[in-house]
C-alpha atoms as a PDB file:
ATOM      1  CA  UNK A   1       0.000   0.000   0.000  1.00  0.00           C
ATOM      2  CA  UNK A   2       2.779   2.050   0.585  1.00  0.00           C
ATOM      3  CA  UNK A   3       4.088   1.698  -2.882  1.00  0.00           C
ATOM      4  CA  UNK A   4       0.799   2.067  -4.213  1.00  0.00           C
ATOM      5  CA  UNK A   5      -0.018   5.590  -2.224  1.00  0.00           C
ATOM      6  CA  UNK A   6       3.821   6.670  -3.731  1.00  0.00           C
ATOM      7  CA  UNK A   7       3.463   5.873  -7.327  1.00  0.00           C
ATOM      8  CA  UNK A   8      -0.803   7.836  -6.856  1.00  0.00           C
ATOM      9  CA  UNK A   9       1.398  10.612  -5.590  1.00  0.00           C
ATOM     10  CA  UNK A  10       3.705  11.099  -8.136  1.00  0.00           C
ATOM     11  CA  UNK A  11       1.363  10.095 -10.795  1.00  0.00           C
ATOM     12  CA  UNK A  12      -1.273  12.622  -9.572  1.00  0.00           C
ATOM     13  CA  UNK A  13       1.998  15.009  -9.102  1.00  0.00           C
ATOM     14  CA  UNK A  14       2.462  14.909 -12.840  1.00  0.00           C
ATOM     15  CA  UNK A  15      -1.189  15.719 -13.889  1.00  0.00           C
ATOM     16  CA  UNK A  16      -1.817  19.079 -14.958  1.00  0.00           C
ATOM     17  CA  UNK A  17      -5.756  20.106 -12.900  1.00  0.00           C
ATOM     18  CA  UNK A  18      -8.256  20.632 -15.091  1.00  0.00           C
ATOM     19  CA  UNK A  19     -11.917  23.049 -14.536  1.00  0.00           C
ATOM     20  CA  UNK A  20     -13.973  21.345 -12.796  1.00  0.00           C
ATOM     21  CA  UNK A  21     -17.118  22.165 -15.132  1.00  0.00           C
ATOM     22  CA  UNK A  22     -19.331  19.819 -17.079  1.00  0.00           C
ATOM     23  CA  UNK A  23     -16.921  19.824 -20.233  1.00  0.00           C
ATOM     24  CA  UNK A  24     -13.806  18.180 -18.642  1.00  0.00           C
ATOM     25  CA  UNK A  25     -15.952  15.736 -16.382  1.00  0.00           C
ATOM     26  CA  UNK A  26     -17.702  14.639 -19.428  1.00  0.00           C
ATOM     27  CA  UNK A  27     -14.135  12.962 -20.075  1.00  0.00           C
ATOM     28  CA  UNK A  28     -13.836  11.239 -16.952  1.00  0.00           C
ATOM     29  CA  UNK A  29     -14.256   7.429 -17.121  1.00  0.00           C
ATOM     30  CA  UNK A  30     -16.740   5.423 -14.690  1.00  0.00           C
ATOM     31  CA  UNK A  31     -14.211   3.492 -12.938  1.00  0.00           C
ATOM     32  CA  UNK A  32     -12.230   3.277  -9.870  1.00  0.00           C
ATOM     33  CA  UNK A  33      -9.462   5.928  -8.894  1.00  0.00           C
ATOM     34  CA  UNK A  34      -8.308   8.054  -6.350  1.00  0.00           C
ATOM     35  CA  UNK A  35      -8.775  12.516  -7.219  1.00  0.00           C
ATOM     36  CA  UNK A  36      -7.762  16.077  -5.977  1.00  0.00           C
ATOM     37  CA  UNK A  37      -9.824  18.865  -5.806  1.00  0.00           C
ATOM     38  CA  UNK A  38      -7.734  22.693  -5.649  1.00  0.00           C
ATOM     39  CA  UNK A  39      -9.409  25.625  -4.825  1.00  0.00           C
ATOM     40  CA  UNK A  40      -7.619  28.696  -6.745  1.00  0.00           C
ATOM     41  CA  UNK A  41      -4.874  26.483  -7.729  1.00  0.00           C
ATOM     42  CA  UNK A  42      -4.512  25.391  -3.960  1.00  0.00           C
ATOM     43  CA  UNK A  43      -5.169  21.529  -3.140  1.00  0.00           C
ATOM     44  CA  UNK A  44      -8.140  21.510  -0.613  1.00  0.00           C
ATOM     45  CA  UNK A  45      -9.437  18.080  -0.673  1.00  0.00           C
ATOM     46  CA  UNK A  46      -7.994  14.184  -1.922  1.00  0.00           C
ATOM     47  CA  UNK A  47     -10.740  12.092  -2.351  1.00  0.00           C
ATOM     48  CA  UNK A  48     -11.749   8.348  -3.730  1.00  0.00           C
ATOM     49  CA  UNK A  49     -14.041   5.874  -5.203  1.00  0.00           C
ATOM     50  CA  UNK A  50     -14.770   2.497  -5.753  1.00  0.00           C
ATOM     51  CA  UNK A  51     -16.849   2.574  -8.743  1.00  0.00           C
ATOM     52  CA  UNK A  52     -17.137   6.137 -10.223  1.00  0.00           C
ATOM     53  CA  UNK A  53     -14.285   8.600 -10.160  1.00  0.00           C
ATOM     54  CA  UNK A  54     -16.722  10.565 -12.896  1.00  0.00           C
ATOM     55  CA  UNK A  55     -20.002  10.357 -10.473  1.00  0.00           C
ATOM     56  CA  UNK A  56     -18.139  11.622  -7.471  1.00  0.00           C
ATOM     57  CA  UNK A  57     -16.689  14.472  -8.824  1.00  0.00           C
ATOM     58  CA  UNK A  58     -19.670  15.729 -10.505  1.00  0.00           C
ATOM     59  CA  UNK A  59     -21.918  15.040  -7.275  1.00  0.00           C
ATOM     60  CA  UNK A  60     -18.761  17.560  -5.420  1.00  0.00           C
ATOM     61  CA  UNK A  61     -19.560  19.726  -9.114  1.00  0.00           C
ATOM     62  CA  UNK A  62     -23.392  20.115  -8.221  1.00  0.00           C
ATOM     63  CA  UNK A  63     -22.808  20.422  -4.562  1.00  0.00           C
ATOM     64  CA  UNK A  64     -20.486  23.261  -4.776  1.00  0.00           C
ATOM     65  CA  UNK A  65     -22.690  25.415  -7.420  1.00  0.00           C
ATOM     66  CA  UNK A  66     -25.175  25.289  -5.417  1.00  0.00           C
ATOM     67  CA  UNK A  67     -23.250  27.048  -2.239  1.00  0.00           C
ATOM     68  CA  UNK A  68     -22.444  30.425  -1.038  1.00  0.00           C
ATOM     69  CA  UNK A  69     -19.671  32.298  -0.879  1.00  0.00           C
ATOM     70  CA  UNK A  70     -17.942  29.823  -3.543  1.00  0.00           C
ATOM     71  CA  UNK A  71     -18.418  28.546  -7.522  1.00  0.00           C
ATOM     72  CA  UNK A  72     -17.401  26.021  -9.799  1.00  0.00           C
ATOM     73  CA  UNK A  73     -15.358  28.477 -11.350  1.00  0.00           C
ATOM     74  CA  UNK A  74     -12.943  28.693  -8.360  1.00  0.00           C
ATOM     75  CA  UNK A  75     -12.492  24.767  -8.926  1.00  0.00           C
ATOM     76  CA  UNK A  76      -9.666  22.162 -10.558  1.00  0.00           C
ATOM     77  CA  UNK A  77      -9.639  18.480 -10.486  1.00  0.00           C
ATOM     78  CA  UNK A  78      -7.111  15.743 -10.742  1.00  0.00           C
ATOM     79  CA  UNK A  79      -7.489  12.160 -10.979  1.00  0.00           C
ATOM     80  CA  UNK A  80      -5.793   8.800 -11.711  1.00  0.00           C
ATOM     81  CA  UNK A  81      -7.826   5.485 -12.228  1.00  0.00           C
ATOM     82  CA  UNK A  82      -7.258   2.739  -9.360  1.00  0.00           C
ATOM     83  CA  UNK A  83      -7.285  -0.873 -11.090  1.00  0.00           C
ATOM     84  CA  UNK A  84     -10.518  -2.636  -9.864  1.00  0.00           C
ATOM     85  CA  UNK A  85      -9.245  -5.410  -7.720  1.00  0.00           C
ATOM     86  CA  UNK A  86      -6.931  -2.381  -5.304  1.00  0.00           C
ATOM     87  CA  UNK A  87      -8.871  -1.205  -2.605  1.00  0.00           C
ATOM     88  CA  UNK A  88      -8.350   2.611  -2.722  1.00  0.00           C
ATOM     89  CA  UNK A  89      -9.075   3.484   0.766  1.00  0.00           C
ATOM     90  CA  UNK A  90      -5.546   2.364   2.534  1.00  0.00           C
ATOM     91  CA  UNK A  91      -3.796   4.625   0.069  1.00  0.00           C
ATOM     92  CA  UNK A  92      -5.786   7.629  -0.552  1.00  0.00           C
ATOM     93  CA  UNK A  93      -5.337   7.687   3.861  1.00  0.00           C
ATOM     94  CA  UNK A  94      -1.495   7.665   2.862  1.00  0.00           C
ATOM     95  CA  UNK A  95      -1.932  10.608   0.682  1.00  0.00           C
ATOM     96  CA  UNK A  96      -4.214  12.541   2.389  1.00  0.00           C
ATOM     97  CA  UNK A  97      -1.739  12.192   6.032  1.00  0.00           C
ATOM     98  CA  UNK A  98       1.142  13.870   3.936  1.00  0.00           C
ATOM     99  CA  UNK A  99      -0.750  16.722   2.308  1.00  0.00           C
ATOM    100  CA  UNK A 100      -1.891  17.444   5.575  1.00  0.00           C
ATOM    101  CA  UNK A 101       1.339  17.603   6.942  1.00  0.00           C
ATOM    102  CA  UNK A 102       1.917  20.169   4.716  1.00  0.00           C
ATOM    103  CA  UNK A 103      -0.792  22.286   5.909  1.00  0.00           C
ATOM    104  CA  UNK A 104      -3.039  20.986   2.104  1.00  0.00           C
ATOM    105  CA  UNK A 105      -6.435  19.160   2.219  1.00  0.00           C
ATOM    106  CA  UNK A 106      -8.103  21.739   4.349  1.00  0.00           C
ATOM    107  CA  UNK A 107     -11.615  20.167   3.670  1.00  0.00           C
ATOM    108  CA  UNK A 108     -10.471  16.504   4.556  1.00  0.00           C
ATOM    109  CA  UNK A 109     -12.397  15.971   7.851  1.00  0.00           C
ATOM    110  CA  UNK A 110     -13.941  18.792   7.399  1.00  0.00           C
ATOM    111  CA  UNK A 111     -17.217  17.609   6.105  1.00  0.00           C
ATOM    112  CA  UNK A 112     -17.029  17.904   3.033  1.00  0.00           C
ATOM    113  CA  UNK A 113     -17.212  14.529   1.499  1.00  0.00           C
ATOM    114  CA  UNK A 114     -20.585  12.692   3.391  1.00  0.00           C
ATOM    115  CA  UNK A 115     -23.819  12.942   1.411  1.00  0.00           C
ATOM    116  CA  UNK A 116     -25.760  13.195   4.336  1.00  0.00           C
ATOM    117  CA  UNK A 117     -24.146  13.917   7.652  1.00  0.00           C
ATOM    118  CA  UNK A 118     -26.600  11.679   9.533  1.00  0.00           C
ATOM    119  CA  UNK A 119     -29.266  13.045  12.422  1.00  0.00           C
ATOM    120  CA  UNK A 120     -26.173  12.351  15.282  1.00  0.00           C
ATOM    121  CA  UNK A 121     -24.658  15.333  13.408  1.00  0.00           C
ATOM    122  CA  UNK A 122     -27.773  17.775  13.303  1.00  0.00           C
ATOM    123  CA  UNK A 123     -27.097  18.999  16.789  1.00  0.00           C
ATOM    124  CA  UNK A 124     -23.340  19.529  16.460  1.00  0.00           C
ATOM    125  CA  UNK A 125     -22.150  23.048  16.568  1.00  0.00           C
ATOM    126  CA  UNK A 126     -20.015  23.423  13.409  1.00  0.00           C
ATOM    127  CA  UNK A 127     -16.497  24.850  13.711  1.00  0.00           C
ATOM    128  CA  UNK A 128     -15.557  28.174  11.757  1.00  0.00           C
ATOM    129  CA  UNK A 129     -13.551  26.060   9.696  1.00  0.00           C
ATOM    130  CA  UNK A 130     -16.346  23.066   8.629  1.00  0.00           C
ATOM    131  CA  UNK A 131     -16.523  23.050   4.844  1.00  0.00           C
ATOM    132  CA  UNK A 132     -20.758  24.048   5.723  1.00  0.00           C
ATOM    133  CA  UNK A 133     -19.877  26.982   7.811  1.00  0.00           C
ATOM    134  CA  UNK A 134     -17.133  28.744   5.033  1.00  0.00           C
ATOM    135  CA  UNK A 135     -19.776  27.777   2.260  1.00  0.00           C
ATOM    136  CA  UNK A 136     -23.530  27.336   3.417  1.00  0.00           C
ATOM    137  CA  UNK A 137     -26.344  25.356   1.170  1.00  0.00           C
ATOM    138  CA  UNK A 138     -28.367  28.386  -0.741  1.00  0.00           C
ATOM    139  CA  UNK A 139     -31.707  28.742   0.625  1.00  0.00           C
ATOM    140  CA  UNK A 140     -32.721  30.767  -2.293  1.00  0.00           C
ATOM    141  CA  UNK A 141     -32.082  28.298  -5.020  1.00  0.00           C
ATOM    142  CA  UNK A 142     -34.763  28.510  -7.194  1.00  0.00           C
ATOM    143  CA  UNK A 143     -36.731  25.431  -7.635  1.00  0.00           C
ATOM    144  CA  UNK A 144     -37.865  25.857 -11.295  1.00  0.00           C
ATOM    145  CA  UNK A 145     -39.588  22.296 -11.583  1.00  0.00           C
ATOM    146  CA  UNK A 146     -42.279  22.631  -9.054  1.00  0.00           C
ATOM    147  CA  UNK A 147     -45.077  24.237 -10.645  1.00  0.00           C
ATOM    148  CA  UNK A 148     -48.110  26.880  -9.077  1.00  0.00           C
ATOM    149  CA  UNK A 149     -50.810  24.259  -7.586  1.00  0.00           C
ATOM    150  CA  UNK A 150     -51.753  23.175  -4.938  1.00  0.00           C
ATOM    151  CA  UNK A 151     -50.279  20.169  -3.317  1.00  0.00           C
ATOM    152  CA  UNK A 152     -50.318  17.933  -0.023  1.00  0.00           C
ATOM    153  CA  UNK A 153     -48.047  18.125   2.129  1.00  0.00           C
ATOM    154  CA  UNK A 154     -46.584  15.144   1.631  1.00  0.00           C
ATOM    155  CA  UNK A 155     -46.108  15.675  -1.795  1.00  0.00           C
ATOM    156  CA  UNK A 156     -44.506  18.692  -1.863  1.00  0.00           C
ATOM    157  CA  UNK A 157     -42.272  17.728   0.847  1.00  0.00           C
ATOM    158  CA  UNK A 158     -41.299  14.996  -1.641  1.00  0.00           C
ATOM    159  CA  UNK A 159     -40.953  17.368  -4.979  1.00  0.00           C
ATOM    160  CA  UNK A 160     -38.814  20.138  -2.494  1.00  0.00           C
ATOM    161  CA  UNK A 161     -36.533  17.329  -1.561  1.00  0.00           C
ATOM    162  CA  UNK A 162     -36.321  15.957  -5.642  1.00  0.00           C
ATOM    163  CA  UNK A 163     -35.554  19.672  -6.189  1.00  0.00           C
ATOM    164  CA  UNK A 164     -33.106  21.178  -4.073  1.00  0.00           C
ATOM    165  CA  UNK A 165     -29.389  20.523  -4.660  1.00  0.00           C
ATOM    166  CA  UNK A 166     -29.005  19.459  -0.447  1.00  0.00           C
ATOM    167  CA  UNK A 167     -29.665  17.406   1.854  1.00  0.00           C
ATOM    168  CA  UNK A 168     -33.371  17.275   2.936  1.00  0.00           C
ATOM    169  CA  UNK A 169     -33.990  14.855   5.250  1.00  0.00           C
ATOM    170  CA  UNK A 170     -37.864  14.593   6.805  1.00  0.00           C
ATOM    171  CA  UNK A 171     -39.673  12.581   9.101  1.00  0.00           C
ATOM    172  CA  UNK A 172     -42.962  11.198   7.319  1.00  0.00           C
ATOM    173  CA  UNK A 173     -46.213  11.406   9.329  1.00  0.00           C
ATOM    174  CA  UNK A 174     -49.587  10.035   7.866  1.00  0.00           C
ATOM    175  CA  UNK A 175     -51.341  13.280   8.676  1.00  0.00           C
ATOM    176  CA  UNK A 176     -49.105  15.195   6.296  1.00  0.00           C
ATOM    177  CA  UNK A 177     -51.102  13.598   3.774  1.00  0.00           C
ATOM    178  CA  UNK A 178     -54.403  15.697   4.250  1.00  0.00           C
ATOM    179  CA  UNK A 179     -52.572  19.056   4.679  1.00  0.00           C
ATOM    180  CA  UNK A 180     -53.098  21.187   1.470  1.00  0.00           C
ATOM    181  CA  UNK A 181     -50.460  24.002   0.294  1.00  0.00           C
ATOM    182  CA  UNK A 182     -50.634  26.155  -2.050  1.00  0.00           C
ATOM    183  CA  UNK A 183     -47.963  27.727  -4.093  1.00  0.00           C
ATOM    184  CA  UNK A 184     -49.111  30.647  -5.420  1.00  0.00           C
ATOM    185  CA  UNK A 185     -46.252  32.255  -7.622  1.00  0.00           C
ATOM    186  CA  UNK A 186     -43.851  30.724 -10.546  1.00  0.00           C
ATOM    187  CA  UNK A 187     -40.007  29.884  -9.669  1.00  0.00           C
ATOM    188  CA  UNK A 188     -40.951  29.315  -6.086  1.00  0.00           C
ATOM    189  CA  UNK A 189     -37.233  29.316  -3.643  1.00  0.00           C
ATOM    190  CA  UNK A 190     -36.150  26.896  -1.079  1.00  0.00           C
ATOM    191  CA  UNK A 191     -36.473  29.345   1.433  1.00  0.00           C
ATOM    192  CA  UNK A 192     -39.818  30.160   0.325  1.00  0.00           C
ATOM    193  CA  UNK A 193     -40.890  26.080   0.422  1.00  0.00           C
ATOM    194  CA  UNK A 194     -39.470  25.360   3.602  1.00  0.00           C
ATOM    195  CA  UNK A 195     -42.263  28.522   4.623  1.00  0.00           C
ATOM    196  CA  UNK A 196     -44.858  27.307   3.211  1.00  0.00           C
ATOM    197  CA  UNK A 197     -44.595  23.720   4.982  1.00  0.00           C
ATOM    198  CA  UNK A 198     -43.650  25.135   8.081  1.00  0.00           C
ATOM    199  CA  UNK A 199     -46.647  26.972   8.386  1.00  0.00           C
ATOM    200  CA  UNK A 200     -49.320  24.632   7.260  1.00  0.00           C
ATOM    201  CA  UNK A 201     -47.332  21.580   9.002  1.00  0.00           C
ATOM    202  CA  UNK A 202     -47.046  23.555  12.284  1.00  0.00           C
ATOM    203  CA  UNK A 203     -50.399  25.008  12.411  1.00  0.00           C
ATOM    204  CA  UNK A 204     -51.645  21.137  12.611  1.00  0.00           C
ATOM    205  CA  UNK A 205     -48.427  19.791  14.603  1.00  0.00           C
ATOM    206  CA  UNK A 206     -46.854  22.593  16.823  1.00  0.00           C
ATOM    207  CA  UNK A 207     -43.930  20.277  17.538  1.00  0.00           C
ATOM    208  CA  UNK A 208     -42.732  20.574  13.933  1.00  0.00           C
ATOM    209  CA  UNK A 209     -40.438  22.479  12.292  1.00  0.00           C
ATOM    210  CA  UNK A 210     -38.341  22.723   9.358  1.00  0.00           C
ATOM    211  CA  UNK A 211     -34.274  23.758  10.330  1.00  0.00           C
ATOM    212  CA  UNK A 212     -32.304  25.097   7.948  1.00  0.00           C
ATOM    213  CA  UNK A 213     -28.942  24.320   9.461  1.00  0.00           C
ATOM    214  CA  UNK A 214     -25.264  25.246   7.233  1.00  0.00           C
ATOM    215  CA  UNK A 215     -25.201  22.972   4.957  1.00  0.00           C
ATOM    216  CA  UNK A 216     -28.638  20.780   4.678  1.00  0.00           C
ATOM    217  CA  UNK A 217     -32.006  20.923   5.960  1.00  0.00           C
ATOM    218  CA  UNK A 218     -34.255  18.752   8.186  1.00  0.00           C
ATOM    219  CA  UNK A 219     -37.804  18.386   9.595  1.00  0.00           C
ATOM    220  CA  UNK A 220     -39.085  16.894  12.690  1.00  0.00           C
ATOM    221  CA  UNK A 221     -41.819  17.330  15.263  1.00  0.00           C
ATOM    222  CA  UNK A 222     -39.093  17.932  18.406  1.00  0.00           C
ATOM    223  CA  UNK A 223     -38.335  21.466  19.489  1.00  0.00           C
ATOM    224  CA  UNK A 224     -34.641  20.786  19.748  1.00  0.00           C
ATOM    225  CA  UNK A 225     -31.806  23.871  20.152  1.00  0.00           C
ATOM    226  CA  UNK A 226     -29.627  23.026  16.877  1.00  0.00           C
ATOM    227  CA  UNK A 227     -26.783  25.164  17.823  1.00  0.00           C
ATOM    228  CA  UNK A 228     -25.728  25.554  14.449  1.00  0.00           C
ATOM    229  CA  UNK A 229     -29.392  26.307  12.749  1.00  0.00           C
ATOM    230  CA  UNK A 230     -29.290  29.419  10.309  1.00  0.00           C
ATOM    231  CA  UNK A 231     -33.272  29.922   9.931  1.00  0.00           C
ATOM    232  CA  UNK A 232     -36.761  27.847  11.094  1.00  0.00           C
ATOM    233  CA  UNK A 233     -39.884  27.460  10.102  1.00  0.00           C
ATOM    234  CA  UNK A 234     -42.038  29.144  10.408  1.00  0.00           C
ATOM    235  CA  UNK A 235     -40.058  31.549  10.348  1.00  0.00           C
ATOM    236  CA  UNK A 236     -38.961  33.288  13.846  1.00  0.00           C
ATOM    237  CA  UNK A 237     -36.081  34.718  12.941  1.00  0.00           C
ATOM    238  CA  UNK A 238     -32.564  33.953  11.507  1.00  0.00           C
ATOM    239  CA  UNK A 239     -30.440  32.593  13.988  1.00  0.00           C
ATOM    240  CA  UNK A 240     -26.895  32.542  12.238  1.00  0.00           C
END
């Protein structure tokens, strides 16, 4: 593994980064390998898969366009194809231990890489320096496939969480199914979803409420301090 992590180093070493936009992943094969992402030209994060170098780096493509404070634009890739029967993990750990030693791969272990953090994680307080925090999820993403109507609640929770480009994860309830909304106006937001379902959801179920925490969103019918949520609803106030 040792050897292996060396000759991913020096091969990845010798690869000039290329944008990370929809043209240059288009070229990326569906197979195992071990990547790089930089950041300005600066190497932020070493990553891996096991099946799909192409699919993971255009899932990191769509998550980052859809954050604040950074863009696609900003982004470079590297990446070097594993063969199938080497397990990736044991040196991709290798590489990712040096670069850090070197003060590189700021997002590693920063939470950048889960898809969904999991609920033990919705009442951390994140760090100033958790990939979410720098770069939050954009509540104002425009969700252009859901159409004026109205709905149930439990369908549009469905169609919001088809639509936006996070994380939003929702506990089901069979009364959800006989609450109507109504969306009223074309191009509706995320923000202005999550408003509409808090309202109608709460006005049946006080206990629920939709958190909008840095880099995701969740609902459940708990009244829980999320030290690290940005905005609920209904809304009450912004609270980061």
């Amino acid at each position: 593994m040792r050897a292996l992590a060396d000759q991913l180093a020096d091969g990845l070493r010798a690869l000039k980064p290329a944008p990370l936009d929809l043209e240059h992943l288009a070229d990326v094969y569906s197979k195992p390998g071990v990547y790089q992402l930089y950041q300005n030209d600066v190497l932020v994060y070493v990553g891996k898969d096991e099946s799909s170098v192409a699919n993971r780096l255009r899932e990191h493509y769509d998550k980052i366009k859809c954050r604040l404070k950074i863009t696609p634009i900003e982004m470079s890739f590297t990446a070097l194809y594993v063969h199938e029967d080497l397990h990736s993990v044991a040196p991709e750990r290798r590489l990712i231990a040096s670069y850090k030693e070197q003060g590189l791969a700021a997002w590693n272990g920063k939470g950048f890489g889960p898809h969904d953090p999991g609920k033990h994680r919705d009442e951390t307080a994140f760090g100033p320096d958790h990939f979410d925090t720098m770069y939050p999820a954009n509540l104002h993403w425009t969700c252009k496939e859901i159409a004026m109507g109205t709905y149930t609640a439990t369908n549009l929770l469905q169609q919001v969480k088809k639509n936006v480009p996070f994380v939003f994860r929702y506990k089901k309830a069979d009364f959800h199914r006989g609450i109507e909304v109504t969306v009223d106006w074309e191009n509706p937001t995320a923000d202005e979803l999550f408003e509409l379902l808090g309202q109608a959801i709460n006005a049946v179920g006080p206990d629920w409420q939709i958190i909008a925490l840095p880099g995701y969103a969740i609902m459940y019918d708990k009244r829980t301090q999320y030290p690290s949520a940005r905005k609920r609803y209904p809304y009450t106030g912004s609270v980061a």
